[in-house]
N, C-alpha and C. Protein backbone atom coordinates (compact mmCIF):
# COMPACT_ATOMS: atom_id res chain seq x y z
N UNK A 1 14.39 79.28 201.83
CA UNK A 1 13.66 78.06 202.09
C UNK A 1 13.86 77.12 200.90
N UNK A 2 14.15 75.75 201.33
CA UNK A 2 14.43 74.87 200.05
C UNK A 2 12.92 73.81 200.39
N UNK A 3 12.61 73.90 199.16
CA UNK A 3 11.78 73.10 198.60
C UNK A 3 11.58 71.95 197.86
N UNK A 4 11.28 70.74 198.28
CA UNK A 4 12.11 69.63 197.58
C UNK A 4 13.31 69.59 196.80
N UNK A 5 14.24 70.14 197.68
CA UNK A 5 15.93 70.21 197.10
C UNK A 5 15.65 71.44 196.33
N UNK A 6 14.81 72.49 196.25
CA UNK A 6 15.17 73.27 195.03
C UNK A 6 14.98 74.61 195.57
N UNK A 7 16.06 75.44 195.43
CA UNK A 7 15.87 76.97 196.21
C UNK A 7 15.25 77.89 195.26
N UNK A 8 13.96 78.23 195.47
CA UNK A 8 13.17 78.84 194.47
C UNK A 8 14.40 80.63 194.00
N UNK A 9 13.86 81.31 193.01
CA UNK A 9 14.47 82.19 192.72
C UNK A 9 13.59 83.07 192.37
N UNK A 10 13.91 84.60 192.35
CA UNK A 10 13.16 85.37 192.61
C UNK A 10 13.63 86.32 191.01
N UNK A 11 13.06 87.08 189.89
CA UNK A 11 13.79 87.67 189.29
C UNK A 11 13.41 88.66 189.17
N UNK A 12 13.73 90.08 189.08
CA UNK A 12 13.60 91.27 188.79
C UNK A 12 13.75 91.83 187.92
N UNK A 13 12.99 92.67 186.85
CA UNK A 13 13.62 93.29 185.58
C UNK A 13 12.87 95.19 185.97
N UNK A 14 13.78 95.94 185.92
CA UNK A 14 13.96 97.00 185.84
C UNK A 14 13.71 97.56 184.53
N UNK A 15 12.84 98.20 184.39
CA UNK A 15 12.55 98.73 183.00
C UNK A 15 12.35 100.26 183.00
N UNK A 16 13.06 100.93 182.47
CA UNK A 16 12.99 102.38 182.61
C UNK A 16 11.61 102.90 181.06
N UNK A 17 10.91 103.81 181.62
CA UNK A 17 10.20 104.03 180.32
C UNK A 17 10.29 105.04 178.72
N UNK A 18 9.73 104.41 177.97
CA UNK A 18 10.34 104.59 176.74
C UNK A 18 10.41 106.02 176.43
N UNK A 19 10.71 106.51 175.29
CA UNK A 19 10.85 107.75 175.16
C UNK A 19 9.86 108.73 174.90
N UNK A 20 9.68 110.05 175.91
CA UNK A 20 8.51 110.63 175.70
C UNK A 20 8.72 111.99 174.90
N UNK A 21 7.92 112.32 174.70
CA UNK A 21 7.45 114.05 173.79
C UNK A 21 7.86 115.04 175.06
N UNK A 22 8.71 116.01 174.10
CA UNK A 22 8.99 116.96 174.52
C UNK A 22 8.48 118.29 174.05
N UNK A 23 7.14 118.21 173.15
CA UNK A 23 6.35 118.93 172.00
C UNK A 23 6.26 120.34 172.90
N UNK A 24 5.60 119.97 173.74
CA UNK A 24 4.73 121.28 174.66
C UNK A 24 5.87 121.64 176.23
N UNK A 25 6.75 122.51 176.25
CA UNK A 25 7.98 122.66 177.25
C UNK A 25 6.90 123.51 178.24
N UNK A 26 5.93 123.73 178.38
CA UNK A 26 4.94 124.17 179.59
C UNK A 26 4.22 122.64 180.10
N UNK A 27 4.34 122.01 179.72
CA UNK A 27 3.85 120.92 180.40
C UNK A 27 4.46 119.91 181.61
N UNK A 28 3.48 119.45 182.37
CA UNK A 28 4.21 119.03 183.62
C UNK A 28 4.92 117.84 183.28
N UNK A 29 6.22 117.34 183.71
CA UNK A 29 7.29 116.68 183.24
C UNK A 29 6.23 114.90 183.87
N UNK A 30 5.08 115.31 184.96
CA UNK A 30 4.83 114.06 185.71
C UNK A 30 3.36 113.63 184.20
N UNK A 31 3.05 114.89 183.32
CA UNK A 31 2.11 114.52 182.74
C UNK A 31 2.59 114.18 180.74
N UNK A 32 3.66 114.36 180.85
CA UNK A 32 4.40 113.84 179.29
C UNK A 32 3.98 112.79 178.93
N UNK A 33 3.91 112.45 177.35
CA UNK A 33 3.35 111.50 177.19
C UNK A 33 3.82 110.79 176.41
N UNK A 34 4.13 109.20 175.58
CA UNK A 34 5.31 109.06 175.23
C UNK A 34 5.19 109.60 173.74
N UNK A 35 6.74 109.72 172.90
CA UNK A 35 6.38 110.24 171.52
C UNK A 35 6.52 108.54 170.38
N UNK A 36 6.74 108.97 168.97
CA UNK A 36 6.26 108.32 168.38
C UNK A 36 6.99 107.07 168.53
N UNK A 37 8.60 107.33 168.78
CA UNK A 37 9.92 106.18 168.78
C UNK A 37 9.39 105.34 170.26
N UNK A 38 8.98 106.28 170.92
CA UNK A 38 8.30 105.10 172.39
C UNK A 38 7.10 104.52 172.45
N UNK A 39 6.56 104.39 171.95
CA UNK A 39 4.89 103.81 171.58
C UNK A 39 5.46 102.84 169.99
N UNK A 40 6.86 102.67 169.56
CA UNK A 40 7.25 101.78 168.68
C UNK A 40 8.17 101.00 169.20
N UNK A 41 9.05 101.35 170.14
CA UNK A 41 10.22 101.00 170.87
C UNK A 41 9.65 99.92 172.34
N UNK A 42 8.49 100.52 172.65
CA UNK A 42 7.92 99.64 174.05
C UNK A 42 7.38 97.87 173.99
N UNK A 43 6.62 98.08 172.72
CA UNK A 43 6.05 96.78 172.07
C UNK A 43 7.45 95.68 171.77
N UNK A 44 8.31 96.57 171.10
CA UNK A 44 9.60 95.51 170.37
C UNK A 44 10.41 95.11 171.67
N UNK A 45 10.44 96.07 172.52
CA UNK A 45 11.05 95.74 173.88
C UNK A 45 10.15 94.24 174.41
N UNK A 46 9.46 94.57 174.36
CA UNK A 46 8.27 93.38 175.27
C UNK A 46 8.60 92.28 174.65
N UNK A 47 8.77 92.43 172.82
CA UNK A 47 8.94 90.86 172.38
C UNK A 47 9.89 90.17 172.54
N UNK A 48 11.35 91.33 173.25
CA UNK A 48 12.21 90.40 172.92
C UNK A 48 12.31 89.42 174.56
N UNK A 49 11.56 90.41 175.42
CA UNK A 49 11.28 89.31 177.01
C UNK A 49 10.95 88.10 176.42
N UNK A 50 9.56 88.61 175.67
CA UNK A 50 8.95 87.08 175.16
C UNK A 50 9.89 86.65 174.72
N UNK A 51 10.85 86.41 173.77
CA UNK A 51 12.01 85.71 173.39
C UNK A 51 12.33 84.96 174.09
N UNK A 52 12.73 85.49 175.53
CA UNK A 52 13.42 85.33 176.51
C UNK A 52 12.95 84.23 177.39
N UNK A 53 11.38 84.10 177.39
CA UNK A 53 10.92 83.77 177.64
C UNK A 53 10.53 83.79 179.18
N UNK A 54 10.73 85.62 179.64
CA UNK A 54 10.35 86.40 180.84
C UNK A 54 9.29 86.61 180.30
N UNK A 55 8.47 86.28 181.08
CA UNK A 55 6.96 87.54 181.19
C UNK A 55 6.26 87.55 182.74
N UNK A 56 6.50 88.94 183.12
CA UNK A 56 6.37 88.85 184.82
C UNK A 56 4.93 88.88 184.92
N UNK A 57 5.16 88.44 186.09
CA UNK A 57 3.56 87.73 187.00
C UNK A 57 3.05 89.33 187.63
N UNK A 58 4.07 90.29 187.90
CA UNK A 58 3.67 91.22 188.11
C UNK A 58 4.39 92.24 187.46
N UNK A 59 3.47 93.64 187.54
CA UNK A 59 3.87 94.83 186.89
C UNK A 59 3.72 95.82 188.45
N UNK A 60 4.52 96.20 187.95
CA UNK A 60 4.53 98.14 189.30
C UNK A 60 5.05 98.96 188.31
N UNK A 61 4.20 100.38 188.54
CA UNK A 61 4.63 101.30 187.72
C UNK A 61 4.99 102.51 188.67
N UNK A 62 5.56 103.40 187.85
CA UNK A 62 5.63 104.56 188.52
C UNK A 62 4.11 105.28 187.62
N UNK A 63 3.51 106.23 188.55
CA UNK A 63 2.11 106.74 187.84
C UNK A 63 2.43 107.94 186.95
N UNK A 64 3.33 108.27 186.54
CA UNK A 64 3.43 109.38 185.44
C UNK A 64 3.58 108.70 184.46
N UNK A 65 2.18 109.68 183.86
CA UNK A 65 2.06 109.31 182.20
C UNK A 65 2.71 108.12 181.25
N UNK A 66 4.23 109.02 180.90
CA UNK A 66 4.98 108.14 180.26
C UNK A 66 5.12 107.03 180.60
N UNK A 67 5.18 106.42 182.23
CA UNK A 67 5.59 105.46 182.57
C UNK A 67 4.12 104.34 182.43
N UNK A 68 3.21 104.86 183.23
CA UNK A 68 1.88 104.32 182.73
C UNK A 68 1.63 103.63 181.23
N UNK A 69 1.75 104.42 180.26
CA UNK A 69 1.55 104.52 178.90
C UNK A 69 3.21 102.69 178.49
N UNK A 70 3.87 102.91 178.71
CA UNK A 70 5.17 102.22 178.57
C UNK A 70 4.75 100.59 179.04
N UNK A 71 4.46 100.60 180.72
CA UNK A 71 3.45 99.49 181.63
C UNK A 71 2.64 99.16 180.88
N UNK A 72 1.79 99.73 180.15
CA UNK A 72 0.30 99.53 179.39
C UNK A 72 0.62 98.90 177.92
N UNK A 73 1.62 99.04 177.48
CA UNK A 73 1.94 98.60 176.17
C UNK A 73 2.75 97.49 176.34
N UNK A 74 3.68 97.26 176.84
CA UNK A 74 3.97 96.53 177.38
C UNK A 74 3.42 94.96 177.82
N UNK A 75 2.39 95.17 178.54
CA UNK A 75 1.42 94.25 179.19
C UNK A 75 0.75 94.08 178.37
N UNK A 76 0.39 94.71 177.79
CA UNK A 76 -0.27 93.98 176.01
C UNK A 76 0.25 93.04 175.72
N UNK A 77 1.64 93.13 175.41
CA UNK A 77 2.27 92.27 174.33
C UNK A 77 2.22 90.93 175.09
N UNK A 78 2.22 91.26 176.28
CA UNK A 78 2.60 89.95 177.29
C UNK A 78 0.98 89.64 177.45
N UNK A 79 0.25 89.71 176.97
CA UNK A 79 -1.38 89.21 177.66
C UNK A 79 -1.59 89.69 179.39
N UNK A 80 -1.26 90.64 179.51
CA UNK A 80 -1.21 91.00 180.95
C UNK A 80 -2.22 92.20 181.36
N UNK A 81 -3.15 91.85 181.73
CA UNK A 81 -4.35 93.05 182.00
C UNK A 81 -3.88 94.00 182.34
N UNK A 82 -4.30 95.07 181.82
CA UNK A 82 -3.84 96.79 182.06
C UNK A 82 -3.90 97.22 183.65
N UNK A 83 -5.56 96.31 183.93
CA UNK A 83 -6.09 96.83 184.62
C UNK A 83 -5.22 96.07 186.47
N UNK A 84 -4.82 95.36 186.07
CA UNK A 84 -3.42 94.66 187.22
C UNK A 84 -2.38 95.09 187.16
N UNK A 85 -1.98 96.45 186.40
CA UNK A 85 -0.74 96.98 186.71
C UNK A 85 -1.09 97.83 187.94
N UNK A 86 0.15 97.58 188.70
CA UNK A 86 0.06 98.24 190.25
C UNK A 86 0.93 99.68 189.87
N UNK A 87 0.17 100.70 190.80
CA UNK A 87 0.91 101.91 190.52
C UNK A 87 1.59 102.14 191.92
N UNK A 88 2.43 102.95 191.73
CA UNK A 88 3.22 102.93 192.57
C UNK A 88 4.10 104.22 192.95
N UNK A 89 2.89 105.35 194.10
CA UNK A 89 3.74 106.70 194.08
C UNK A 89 4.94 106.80 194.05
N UNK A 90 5.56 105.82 194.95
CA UNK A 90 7.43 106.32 195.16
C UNK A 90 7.78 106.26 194.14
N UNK A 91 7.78 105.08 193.01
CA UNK A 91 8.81 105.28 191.96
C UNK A 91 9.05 106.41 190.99
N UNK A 92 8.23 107.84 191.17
CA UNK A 92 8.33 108.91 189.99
C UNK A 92 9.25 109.24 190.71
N UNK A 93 10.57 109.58 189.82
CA UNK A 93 11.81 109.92 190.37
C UNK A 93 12.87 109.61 191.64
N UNK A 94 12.51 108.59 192.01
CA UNK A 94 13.08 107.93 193.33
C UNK A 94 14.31 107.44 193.22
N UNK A 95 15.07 107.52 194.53
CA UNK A 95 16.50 107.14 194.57
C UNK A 95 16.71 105.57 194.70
N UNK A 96 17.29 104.68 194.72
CA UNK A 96 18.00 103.79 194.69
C UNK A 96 17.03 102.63 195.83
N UNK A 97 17.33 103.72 196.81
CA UNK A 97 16.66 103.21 197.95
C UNK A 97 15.19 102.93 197.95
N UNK A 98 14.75 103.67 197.57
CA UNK A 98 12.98 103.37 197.53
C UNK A 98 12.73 101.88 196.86
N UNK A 99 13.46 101.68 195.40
CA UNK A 99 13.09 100.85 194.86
C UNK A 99 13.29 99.54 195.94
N UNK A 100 14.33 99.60 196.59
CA UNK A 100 14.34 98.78 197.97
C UNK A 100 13.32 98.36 199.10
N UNK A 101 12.68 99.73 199.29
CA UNK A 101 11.38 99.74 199.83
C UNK A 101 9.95 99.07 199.39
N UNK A 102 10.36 99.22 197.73
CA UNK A 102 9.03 98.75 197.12
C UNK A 102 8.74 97.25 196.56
N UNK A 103 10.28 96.54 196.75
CA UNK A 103 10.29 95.07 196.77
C UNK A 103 10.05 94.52 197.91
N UNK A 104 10.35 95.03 198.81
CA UNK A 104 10.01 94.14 200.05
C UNK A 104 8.54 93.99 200.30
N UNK A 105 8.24 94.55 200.07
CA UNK A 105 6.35 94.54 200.02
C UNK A 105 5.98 93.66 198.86
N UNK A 106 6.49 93.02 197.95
CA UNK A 106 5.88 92.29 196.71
C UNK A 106 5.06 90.72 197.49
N UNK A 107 4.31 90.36 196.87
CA UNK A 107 4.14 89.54 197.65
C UNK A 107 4.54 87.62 196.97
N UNK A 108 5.42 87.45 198.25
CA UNK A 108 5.90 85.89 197.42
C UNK A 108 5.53 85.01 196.75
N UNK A 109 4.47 85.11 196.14
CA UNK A 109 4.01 84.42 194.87
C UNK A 109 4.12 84.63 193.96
N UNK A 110 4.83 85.76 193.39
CA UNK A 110 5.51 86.34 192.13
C UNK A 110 6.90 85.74 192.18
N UNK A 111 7.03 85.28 191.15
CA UNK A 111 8.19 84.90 191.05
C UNK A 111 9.15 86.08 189.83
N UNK A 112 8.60 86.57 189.17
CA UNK A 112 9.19 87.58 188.11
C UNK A 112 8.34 88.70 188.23
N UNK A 113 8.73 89.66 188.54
CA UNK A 113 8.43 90.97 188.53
C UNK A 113 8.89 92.21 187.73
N UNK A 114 8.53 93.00 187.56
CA UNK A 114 8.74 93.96 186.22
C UNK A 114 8.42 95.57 187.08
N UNK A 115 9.36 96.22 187.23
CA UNK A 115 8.96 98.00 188.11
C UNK A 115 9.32 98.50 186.72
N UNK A 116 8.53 99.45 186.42
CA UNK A 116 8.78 100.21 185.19
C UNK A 116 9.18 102.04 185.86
N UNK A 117 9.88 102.61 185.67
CA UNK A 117 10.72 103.83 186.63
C UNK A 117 10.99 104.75 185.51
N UNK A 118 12.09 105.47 186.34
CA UNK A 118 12.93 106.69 185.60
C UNK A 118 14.32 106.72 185.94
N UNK A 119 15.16 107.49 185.00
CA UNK A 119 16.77 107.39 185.46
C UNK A 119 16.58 109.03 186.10
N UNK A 120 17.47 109.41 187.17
CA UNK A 120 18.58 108.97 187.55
C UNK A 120 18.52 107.30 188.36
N UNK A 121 17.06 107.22 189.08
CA UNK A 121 17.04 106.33 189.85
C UNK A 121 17.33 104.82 188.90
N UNK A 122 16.79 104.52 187.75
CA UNK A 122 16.59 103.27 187.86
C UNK A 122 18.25 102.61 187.41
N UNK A 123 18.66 103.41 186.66
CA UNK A 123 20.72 103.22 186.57
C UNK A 123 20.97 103.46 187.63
N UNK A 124 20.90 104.19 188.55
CA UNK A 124 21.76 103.93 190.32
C UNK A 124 21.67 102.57 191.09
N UNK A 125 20.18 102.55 190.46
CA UNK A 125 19.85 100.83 191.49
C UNK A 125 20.30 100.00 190.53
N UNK A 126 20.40 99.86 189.58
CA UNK A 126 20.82 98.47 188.53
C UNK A 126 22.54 98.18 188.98
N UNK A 127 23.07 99.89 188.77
CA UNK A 127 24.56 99.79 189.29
C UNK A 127 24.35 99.43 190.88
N UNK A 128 23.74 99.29 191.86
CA UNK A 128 23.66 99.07 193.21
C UNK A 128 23.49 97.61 193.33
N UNK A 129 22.86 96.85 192.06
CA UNK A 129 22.76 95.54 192.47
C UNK A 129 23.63 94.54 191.98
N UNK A 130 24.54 95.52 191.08
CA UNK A 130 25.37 94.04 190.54
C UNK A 130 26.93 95.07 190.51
N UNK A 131 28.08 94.13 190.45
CA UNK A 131 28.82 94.26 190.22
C UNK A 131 29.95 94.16 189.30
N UNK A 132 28.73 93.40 188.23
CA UNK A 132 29.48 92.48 187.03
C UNK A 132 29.66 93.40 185.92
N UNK A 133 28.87 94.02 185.79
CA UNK A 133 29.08 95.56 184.75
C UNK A 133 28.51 96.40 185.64
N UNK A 134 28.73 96.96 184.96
CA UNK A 134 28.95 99.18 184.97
C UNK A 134 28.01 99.61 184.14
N UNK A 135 26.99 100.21 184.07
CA UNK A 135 26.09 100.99 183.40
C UNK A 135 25.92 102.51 183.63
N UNK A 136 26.30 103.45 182.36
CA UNK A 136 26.28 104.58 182.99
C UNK A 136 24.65 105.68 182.91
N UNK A 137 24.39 104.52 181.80
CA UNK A 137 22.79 104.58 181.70
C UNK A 137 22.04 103.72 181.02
N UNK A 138 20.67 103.77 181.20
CA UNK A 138 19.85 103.08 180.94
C UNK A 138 19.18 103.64 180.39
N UNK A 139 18.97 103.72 178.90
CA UNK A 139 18.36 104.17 178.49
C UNK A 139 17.36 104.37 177.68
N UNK A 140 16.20 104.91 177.42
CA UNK A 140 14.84 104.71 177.03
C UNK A 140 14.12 103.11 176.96
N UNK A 141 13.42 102.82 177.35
CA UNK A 141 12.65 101.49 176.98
C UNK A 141 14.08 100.52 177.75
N UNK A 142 14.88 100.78 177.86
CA UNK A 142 15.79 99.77 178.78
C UNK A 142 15.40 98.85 180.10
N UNK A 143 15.90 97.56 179.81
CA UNK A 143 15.73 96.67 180.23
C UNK A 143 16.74 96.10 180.99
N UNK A 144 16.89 96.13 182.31
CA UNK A 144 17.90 95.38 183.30
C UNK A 144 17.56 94.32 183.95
N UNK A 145 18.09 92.94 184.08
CA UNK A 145 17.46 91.66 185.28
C UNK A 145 18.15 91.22 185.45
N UNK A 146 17.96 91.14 186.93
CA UNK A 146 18.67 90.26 187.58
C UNK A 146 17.89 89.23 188.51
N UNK A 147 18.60 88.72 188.48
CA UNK A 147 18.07 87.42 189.43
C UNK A 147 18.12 86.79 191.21
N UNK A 148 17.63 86.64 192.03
CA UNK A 148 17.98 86.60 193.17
C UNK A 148 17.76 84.81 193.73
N UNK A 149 18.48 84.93 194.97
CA UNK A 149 18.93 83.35 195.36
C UNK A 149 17.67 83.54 196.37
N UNK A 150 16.48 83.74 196.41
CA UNK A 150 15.91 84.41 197.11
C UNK A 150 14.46 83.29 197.51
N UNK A 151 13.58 82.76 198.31
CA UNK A 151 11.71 82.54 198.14
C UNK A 151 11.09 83.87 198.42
N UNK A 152 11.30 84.64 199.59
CA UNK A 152 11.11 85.76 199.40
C UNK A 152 11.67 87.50 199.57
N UNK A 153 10.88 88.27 199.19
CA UNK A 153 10.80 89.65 198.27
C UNK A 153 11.75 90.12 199.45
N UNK A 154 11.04 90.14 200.88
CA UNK A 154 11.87 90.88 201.90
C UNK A 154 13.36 90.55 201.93
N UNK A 155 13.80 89.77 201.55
CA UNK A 155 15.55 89.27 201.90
C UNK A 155 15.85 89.97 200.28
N UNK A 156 15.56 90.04 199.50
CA UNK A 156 16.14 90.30 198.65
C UNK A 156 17.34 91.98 198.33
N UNK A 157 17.43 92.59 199.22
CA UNK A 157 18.67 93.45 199.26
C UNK A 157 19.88 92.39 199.40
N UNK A 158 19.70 91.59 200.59
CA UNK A 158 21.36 90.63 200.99
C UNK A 158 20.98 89.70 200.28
N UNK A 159 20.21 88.98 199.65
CA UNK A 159 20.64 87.85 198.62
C UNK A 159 21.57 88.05 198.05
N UNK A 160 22.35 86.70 197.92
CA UNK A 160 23.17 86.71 196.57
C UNK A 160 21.98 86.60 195.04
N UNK A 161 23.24 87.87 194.27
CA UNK A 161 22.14 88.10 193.04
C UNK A 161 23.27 87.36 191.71
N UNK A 162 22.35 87.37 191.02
CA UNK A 162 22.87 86.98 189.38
C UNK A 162 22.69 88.24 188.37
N UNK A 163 23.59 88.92 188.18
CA UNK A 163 22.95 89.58 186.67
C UNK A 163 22.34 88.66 185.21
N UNK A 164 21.54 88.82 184.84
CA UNK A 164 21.45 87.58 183.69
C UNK A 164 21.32 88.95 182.36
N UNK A 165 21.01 89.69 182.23
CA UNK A 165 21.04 90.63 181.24
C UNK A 165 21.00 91.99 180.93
N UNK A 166 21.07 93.19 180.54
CA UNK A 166 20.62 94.23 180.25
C UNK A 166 20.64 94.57 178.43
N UNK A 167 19.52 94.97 178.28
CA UNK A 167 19.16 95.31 176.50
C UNK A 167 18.36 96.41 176.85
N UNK A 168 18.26 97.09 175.74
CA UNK A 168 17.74 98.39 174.88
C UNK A 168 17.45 98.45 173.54
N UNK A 169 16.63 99.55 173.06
CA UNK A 169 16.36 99.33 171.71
C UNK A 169 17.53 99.47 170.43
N UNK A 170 18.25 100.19 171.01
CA UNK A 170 19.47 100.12 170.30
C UNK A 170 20.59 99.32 170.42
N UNK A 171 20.28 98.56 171.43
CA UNK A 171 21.64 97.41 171.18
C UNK A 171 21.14 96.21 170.25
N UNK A 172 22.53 95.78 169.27
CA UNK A 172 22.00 94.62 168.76
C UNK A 172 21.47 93.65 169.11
N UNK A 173 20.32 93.10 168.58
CA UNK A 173 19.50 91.61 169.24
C UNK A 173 20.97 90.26 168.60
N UNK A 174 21.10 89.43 168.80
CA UNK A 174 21.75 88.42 168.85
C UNK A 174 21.30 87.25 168.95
């Protein structure tokens, strides 16, 4: 839909969550919690959106721990109430496809959105949506967006997309 000449756009950032503790190997992998480099790594991630001058209108999480904990720090940095992060059963460990499932339901008044996940899934779908690079992972606190030609959430599989970035805590800032 064009809107006084202007085709609104839709953007997506994929954020896989930061790095968790592996202290206690009897513990449930859905109840880990993050360790010290991810509760330092999540915040610096967030500032450099702010840089960017992304900060999504919405959050979806996956509800395990780490990912919760990642969403929550996160949304700090951005002034974004804890208590408006949406949780979101499918994304603990989900394939490619789900994350498909769980955009079409967003609702079109978001214009930037933020799913915070896990790999294998969230590198299958980043590689599923673009073709401009190759990622063979994404990793910890990683950050993927892309952009869609899109007004709304449901069309967004066949939109034409834009990659506009992917960063991590270890790649150089610039």
């Amino acid at each position: 839909m064009v809107i006084n000449g202007f085709q609104p756009m839709k953007t997506l950032l994929l954020i896989r969550h930061a790095k968790s503790s592996w202290n206690d190997p009897d513990m449930d992998d859905f109840d880990r919690p993050l360790n010290r480099r991810g509760k330092q790594n999540a915040p610096e991630m967030a500032a450099r959106l702010l840089q960017k001058g992304m900060v999504p209108q919405l959050i979806i999480s996956s509800p395990a721990k780490r990912t919760r904990s990642t969403a929550k720090i996160m949304a700090r940095e951005w002034k974004y109430p804890k208590e408006a992060i949406l949780l979101e059963d499918e994304l603990y460990l989900c394939y490619a496809s789900t994350f498909l499932k769980v955009i079409t339901k967003i609702d079109d008044d978001f214009d930037t959105v933020a799913i915070f996940a896990h790999n294998p899934g969230i590198t299958d779908f980043a590689n599923y949506l673009t073709e401009e690079i190759r990622i063979d992972n994404v990793p910890t606190s990683g950050i993927f967006a892309i952009e869609a030609d899109i007004s709304s959430w449901k069309d967004f599989d066949r939109a034409p997309k834009k990659f506009l970035f992917f960063d991590y805590p270890k790649q150089e800032v610039v």
